[in-house]
C-alpha atoms as a PDB file:
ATOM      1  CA  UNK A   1       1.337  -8.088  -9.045  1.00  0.00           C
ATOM      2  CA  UNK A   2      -1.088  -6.990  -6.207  1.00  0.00           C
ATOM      3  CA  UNK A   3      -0.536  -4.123  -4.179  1.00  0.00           C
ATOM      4  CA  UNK A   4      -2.766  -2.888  -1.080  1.00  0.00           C
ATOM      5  CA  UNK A   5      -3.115  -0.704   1.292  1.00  0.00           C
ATOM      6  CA  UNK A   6      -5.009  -0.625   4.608  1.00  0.00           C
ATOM      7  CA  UNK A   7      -6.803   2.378   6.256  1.00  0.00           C
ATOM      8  CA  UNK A   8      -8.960   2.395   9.655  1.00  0.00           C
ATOM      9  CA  UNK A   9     -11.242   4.828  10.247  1.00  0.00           C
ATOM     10  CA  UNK A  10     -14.385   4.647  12.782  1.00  0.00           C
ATOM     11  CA  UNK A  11     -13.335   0.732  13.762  1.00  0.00           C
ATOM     12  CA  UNK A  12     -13.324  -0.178  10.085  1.00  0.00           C
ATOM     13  CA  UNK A  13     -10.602  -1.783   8.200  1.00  0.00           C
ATOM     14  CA  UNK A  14     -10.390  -0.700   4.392  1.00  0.00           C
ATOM     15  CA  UNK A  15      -8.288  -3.125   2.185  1.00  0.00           C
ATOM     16  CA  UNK A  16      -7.327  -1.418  -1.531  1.00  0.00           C
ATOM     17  CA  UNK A  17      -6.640  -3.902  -3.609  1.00  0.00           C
ATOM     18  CA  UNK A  18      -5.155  -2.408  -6.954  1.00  0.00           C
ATOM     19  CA  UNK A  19      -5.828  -5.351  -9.825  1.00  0.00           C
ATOM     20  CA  UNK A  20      -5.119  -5.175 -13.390  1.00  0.00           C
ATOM     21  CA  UNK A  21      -8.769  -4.432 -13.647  1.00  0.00           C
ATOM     22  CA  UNK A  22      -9.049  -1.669 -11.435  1.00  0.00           C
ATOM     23  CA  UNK A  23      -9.968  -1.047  -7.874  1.00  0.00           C
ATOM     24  CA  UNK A  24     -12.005  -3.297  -5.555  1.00  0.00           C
ATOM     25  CA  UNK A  25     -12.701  -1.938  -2.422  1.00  0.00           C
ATOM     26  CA  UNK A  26     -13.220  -4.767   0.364  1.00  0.00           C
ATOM     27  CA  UNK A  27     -14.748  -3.547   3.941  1.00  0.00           C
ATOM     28  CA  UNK A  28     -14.005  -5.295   7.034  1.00  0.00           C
ATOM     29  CA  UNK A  29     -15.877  -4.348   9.964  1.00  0.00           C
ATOM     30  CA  UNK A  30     -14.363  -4.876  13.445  1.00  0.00           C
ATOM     31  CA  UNK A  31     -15.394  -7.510  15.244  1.00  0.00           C
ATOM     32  CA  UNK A  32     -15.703 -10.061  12.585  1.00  0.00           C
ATOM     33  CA  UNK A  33     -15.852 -13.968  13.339  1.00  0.00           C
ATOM     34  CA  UNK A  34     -12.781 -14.898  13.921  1.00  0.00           C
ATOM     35  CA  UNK A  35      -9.020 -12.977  13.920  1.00  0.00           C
ATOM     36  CA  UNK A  36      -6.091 -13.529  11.866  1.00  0.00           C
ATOM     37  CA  UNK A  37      -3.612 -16.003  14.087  1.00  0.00           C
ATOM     38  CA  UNK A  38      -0.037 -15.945  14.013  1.00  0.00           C
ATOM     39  CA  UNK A  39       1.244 -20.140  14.309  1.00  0.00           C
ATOM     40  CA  UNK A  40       4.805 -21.531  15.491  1.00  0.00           C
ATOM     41  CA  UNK A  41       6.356 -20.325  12.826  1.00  0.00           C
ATOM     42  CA  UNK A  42       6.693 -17.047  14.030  1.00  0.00           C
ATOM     43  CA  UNK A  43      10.349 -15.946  14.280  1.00  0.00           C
ATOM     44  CA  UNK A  44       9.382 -12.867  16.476  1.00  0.00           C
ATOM     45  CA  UNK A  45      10.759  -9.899  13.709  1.00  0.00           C
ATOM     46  CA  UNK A  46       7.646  -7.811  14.913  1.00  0.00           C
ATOM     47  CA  UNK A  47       7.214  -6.923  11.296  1.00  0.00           C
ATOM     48  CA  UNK A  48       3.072  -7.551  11.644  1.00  0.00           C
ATOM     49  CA  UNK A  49       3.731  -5.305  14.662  1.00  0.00           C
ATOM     50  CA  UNK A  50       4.615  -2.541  13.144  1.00  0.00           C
ATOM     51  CA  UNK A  51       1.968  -3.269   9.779  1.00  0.00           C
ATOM     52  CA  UNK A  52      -1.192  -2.988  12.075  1.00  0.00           C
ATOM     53  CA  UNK A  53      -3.440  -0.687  11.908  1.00  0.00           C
ATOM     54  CA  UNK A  54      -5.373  -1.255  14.950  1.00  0.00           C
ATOM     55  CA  UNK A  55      -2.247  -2.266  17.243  1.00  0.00           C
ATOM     56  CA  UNK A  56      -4.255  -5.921  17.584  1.00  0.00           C
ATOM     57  CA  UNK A  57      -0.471  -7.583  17.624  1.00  0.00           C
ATOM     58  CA  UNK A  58       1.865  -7.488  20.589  1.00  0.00           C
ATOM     59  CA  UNK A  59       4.783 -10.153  21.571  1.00  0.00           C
ATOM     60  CA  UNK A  60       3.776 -12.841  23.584  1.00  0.00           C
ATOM     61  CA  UNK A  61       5.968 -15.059  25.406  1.00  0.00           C
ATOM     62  CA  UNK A  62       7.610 -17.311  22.270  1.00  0.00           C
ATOM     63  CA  UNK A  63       5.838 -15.487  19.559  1.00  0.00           C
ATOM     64  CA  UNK A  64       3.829 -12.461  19.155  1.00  0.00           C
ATOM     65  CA  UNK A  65      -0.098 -12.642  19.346  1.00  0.00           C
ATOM     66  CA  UNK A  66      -3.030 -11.299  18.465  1.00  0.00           C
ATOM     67  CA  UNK A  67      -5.813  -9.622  20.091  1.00  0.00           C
ATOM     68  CA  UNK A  68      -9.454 -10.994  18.345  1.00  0.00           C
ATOM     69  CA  UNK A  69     -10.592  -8.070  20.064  1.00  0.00           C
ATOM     70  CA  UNK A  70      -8.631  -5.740  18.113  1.00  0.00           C
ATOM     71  CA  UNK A  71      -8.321  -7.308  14.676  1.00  0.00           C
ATOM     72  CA  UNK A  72     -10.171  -6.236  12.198  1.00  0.00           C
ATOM     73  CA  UNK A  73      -9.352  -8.871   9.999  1.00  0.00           C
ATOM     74  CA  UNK A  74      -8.073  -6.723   7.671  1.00  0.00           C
ATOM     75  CA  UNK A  75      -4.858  -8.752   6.330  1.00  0.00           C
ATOM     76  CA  UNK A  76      -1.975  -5.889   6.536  1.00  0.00           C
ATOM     77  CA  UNK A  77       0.417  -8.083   8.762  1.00  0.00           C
ATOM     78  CA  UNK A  78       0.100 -11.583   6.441  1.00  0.00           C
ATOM     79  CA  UNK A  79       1.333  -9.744   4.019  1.00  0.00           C
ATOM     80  CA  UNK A  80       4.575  -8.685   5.665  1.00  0.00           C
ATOM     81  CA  UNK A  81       4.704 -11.631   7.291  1.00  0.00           C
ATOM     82  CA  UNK A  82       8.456 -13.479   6.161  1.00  0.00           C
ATOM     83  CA  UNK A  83       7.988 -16.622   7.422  1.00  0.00           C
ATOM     84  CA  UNK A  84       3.897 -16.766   6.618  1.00  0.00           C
ATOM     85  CA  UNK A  85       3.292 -17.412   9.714  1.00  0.00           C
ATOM     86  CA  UNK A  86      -0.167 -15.765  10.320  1.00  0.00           C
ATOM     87  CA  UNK A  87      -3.309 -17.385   9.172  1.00  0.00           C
ATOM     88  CA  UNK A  88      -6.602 -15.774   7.948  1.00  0.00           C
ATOM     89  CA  UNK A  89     -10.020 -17.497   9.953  1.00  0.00           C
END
């Protein structure tokens, strides 16, 4: 089983990934290619909301969105996403 966690500090996303072989330590910088994007499927629970880090996610009108501005790219909202509704670039 995989567990991470996600810290921010100076516009930088840190993903921990714990693996059976240790630690990896991934760095996303801000302002990457492309952001995560949440798709139809979104049920509007504002769980990814609450997950990120750099407030990138706000409701939109049927869904809630994402600002590529914001996102680090950083993956903390697909993984509390129920309905997998938010898609890595």
């Amino acid at each position: 089983m995989r567990r991470s966690s996600y810290k921010v500090k100076n516009n930088y996303c840190f993903l921990l990934t714990k693996q059976e072989f240790g630690i990896k330590i991934f760095f996303l910088e801000k302002g990457g290619i492309m952001a995560h994007k949440i798709t139809e499927d979104c049920i509007s629970c504002g769980a990814c909301e609450a997950e990120c880090p750099t407030e990138a996610i706000s409701p939109g009108d049927d869904k809630y969105v994402i600002d590529p501005d914001k996102c680090t790219d950083c993956g903390a909202c697909v993984e509390v996403c129920p309905t997998e509704a938010i898609i890595a670039p």
